[in-house]
N, C-alpha and C. Protein backbone atom coordinates (compact mmCIF):
# COMPACT_ATOMS: atom_id res chain seq x y z
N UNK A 1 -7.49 -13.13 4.24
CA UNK A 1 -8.04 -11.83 3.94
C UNK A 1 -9.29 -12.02 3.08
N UNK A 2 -10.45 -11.70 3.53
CA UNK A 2 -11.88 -11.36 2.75
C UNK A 2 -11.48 -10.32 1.27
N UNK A 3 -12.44 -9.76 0.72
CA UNK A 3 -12.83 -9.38 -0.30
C UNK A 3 -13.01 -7.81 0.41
N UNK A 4 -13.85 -8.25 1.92
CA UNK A 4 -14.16 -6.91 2.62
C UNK A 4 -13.17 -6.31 2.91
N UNK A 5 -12.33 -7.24 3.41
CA UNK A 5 -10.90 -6.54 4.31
C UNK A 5 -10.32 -5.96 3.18
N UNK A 6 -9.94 -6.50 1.90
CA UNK A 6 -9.27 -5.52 0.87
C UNK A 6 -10.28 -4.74 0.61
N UNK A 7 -11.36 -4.64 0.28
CA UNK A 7 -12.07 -3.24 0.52
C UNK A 7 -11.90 -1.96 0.95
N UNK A 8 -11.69 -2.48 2.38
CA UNK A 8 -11.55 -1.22 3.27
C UNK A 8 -9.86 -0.98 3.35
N UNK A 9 -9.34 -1.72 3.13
CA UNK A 9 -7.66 -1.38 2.74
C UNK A 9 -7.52 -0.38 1.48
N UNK A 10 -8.52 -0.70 0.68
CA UNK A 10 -8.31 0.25 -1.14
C UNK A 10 -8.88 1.24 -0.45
N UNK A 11 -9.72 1.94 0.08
CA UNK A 11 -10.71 2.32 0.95
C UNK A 11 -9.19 3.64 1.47
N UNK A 12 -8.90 2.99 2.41
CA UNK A 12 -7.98 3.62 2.94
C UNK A 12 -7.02 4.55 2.28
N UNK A 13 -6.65 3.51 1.73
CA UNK A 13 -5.35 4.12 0.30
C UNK A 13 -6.01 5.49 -0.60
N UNK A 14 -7.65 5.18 -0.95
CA UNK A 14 -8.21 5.92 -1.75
C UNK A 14 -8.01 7.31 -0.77
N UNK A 15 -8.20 7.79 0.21
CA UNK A 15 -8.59 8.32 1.24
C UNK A 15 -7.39 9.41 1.80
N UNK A 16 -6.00 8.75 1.54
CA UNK A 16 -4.78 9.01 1.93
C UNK A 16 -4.69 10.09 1.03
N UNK A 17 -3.53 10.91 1.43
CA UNK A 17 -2.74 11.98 0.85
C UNK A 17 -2.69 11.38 -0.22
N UNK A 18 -2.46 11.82 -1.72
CA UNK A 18 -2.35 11.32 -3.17
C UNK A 18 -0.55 11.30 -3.04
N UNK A 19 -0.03 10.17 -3.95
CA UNK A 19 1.09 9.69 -4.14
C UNK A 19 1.46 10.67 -5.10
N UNK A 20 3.02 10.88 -5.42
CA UNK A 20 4.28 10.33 -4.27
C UNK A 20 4.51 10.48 -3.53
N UNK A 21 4.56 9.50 -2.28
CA UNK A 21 5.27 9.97 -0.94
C UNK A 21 6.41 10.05 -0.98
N UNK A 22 8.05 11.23 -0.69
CA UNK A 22 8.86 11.38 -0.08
C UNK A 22 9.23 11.23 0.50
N UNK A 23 10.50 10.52 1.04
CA UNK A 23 11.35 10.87 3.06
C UNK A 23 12.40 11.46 2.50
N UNK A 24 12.28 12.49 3.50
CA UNK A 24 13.07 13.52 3.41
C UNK A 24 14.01 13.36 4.52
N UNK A 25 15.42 13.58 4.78
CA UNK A 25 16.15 13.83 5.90
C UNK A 25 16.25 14.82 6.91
N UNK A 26 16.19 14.95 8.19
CA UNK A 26 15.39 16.09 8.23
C UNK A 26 17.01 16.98 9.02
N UNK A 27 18.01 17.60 8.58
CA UNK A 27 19.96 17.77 9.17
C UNK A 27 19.53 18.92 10.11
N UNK A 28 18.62 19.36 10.14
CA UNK A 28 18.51 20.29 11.09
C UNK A 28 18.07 20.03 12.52
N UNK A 29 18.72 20.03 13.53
CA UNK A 29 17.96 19.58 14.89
C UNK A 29 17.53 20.71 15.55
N UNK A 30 16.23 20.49 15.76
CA UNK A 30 15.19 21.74 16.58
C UNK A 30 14.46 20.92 17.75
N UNK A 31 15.27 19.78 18.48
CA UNK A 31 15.09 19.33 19.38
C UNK A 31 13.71 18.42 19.50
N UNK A 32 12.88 18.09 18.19
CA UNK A 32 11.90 17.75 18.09
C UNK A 32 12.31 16.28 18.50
N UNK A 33 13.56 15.62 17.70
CA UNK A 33 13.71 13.96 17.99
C UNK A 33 13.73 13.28 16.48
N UNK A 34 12.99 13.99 15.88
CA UNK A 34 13.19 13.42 14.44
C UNK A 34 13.96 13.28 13.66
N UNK A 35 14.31 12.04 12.68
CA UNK A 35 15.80 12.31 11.74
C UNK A 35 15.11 12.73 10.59
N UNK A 36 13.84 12.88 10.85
CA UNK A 36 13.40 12.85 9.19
C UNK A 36 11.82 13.10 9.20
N UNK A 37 11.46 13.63 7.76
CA UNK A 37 9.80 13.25 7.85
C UNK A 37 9.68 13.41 6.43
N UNK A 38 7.94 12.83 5.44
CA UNK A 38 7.82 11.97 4.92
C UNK A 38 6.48 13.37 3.98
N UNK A 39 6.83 13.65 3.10
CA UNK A 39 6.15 14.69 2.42
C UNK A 39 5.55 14.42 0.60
N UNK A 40 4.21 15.02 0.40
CA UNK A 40 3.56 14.44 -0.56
C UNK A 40 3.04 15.68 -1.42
N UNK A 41 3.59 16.03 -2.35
CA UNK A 41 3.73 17.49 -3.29
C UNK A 41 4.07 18.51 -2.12
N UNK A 42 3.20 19.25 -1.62
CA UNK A 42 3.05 20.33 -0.31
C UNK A 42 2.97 20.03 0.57
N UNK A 43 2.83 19.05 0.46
CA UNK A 43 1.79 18.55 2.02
C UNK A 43 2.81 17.46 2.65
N UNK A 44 2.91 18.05 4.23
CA UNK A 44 3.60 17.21 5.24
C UNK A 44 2.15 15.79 5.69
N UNK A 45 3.16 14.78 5.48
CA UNK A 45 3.06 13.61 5.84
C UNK A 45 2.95 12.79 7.29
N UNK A 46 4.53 12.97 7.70
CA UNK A 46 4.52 12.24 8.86
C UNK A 46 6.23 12.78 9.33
N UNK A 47 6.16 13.14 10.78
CA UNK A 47 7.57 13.08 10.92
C UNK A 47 8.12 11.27 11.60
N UNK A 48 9.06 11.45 11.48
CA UNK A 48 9.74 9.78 10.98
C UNK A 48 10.84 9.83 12.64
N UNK A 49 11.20 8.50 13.01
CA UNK A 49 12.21 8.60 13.80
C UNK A 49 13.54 7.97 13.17
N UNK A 50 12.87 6.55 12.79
CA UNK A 50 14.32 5.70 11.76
C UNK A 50 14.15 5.63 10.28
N UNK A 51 15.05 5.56 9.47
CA UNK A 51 15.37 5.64 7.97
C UNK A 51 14.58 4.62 7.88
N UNK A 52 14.71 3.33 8.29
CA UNK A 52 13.93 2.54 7.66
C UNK A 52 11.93 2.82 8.04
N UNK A 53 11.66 3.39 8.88
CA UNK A 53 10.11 3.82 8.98
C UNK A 53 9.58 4.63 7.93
N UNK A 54 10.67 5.46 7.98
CA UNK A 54 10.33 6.62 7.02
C UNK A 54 10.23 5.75 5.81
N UNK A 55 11.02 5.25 5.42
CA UNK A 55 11.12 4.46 4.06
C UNK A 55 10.25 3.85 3.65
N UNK A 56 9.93 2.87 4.43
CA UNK A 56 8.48 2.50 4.66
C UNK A 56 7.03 3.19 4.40
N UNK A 57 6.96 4.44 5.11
CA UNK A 57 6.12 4.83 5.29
C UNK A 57 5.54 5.75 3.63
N UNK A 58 7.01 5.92 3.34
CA UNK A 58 6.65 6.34 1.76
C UNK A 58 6.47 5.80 0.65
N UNK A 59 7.13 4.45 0.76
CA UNK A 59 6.52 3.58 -0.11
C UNK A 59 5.40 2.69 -0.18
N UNK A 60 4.89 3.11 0.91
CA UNK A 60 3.61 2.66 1.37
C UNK A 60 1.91 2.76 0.41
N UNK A 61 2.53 3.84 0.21
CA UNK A 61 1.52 5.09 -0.58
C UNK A 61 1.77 4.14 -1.77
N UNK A 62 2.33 3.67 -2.42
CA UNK A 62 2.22 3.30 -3.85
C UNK A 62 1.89 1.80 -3.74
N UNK A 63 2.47 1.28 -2.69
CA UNK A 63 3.34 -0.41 -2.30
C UNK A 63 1.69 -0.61 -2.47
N UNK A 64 1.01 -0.01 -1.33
CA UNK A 64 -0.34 -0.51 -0.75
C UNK A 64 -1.25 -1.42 -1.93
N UNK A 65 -1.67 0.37 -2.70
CA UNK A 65 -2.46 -0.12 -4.09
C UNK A 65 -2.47 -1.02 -4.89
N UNK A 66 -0.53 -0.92 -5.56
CA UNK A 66 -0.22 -2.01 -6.18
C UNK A 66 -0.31 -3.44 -5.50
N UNK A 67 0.16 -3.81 -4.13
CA UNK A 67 -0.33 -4.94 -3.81
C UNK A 67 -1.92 -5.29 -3.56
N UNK A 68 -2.57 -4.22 -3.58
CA UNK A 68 -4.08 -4.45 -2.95
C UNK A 68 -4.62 -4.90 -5.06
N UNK A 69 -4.37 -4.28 -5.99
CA UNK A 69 -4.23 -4.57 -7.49
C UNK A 69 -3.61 -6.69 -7.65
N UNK A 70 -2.02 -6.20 -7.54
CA UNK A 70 -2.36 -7.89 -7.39
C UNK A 70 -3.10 -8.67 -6.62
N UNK A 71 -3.43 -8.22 -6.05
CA UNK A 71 -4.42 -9.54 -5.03
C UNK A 71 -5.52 -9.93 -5.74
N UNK A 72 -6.46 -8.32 -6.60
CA UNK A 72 -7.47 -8.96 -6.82
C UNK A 72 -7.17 -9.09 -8.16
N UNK A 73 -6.54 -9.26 -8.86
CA UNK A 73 -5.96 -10.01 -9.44
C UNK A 73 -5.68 -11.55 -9.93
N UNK A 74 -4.52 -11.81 -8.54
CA UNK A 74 -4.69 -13.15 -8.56
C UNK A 74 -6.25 -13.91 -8.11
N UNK A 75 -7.03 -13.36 -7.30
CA UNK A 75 -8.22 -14.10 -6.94
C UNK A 75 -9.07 -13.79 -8.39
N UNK A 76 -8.99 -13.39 -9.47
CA UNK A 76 -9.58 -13.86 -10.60
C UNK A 76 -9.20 -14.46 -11.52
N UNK A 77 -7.60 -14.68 -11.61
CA UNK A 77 -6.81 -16.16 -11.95
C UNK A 77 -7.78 -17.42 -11.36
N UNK A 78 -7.90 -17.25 -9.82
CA UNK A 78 -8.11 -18.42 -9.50
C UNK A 78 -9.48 -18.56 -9.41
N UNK A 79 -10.28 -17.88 -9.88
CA UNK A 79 -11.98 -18.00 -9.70
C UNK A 79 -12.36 -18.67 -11.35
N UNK A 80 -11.23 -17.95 -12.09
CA UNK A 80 -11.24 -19.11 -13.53
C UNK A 80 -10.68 -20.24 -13.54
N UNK A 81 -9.53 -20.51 -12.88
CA UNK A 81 -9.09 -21.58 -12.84
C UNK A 81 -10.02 -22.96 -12.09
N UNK A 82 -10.66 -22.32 -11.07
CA UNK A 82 -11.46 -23.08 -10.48
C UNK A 82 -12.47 -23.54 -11.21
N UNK A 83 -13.59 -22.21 -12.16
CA UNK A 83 -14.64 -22.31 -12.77
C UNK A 83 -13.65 -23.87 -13.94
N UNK A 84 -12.50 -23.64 -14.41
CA UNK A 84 -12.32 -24.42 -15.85
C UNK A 84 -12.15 -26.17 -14.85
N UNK A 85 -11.98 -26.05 -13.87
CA UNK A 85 -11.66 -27.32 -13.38
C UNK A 85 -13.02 -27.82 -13.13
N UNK A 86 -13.88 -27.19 -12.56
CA UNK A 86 -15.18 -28.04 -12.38
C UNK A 86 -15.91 -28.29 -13.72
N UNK A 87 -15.82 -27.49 -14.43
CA UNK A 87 -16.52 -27.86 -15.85
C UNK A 87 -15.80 -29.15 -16.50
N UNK A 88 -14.47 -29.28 -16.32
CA UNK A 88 -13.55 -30.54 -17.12
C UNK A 88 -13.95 -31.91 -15.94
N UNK A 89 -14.21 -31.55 -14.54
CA UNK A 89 -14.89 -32.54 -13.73
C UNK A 89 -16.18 -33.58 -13.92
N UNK A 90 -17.41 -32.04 -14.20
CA UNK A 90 -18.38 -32.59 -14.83
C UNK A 90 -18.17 -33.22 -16.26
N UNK A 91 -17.40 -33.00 -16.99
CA UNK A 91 -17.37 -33.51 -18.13
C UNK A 91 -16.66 -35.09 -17.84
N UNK A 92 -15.90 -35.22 -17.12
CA UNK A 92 -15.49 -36.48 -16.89
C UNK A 92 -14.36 -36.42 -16.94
C-alpha cells in the first residue's frame, strides 16, 4: 500500500456517513430479503443480508480510520528508525 492508496482510503472514510454505525435486526418481513440493515444517527445506511455483513459493515465506519491512523503511524516509527540507523552507519 502507497501513501496515495491510504489517501484515498482516509478520503473515503472522510466522505462516508459520520460514525456510529449500527446493525440493526430487521424481525419484520416485508418480503424485501433482508435480516437486517445498518443505520447512522437518522440516516439509513445499508440494508444487510447476513449478521456477519452487517457487522462488518458497521464497524467499518470506525475500524477503517483507526486502522488507516495506525498505519501512518507505524510508517513514522519506521521512517525514524530508518533515519537513526543510517546516521549510526555513517558514524561507523
Amino acid at each position: 500500500m502507497t501513501h496515495t492508496d491510504l489517501s484515498a482510503i482516509e478520503q473515503r472514510a472522510e466522505e462516508a456517513t459520520p460514525a456510529p454505525w449500527d446493525w440493526l435486526a430487521d424481525d419484520y418481513d416485508h418480503g424485501s430479503g433482508y435480516t437486517g440493515f445498518v443505520e447512522a444517527a437518522e440516516s439509513h445506511v445499508a440494508d444487510v443480508i447476513a449478521v456477519g455483513d452487517a457487522t462488518f459493515i458497521a464497524h467499518a465506519r470506525t475500524d477503517i480510520p483507526a486502522l488507516c491512523s495506525a498505519l501512518r503511524t507505524a510508517w513514522e516509527q519506521i521512517a525514524r528508525l530508518e533515519a537513526k540507523i543510517e546516521a549510526m552507519e555513517q558514524v561507523g
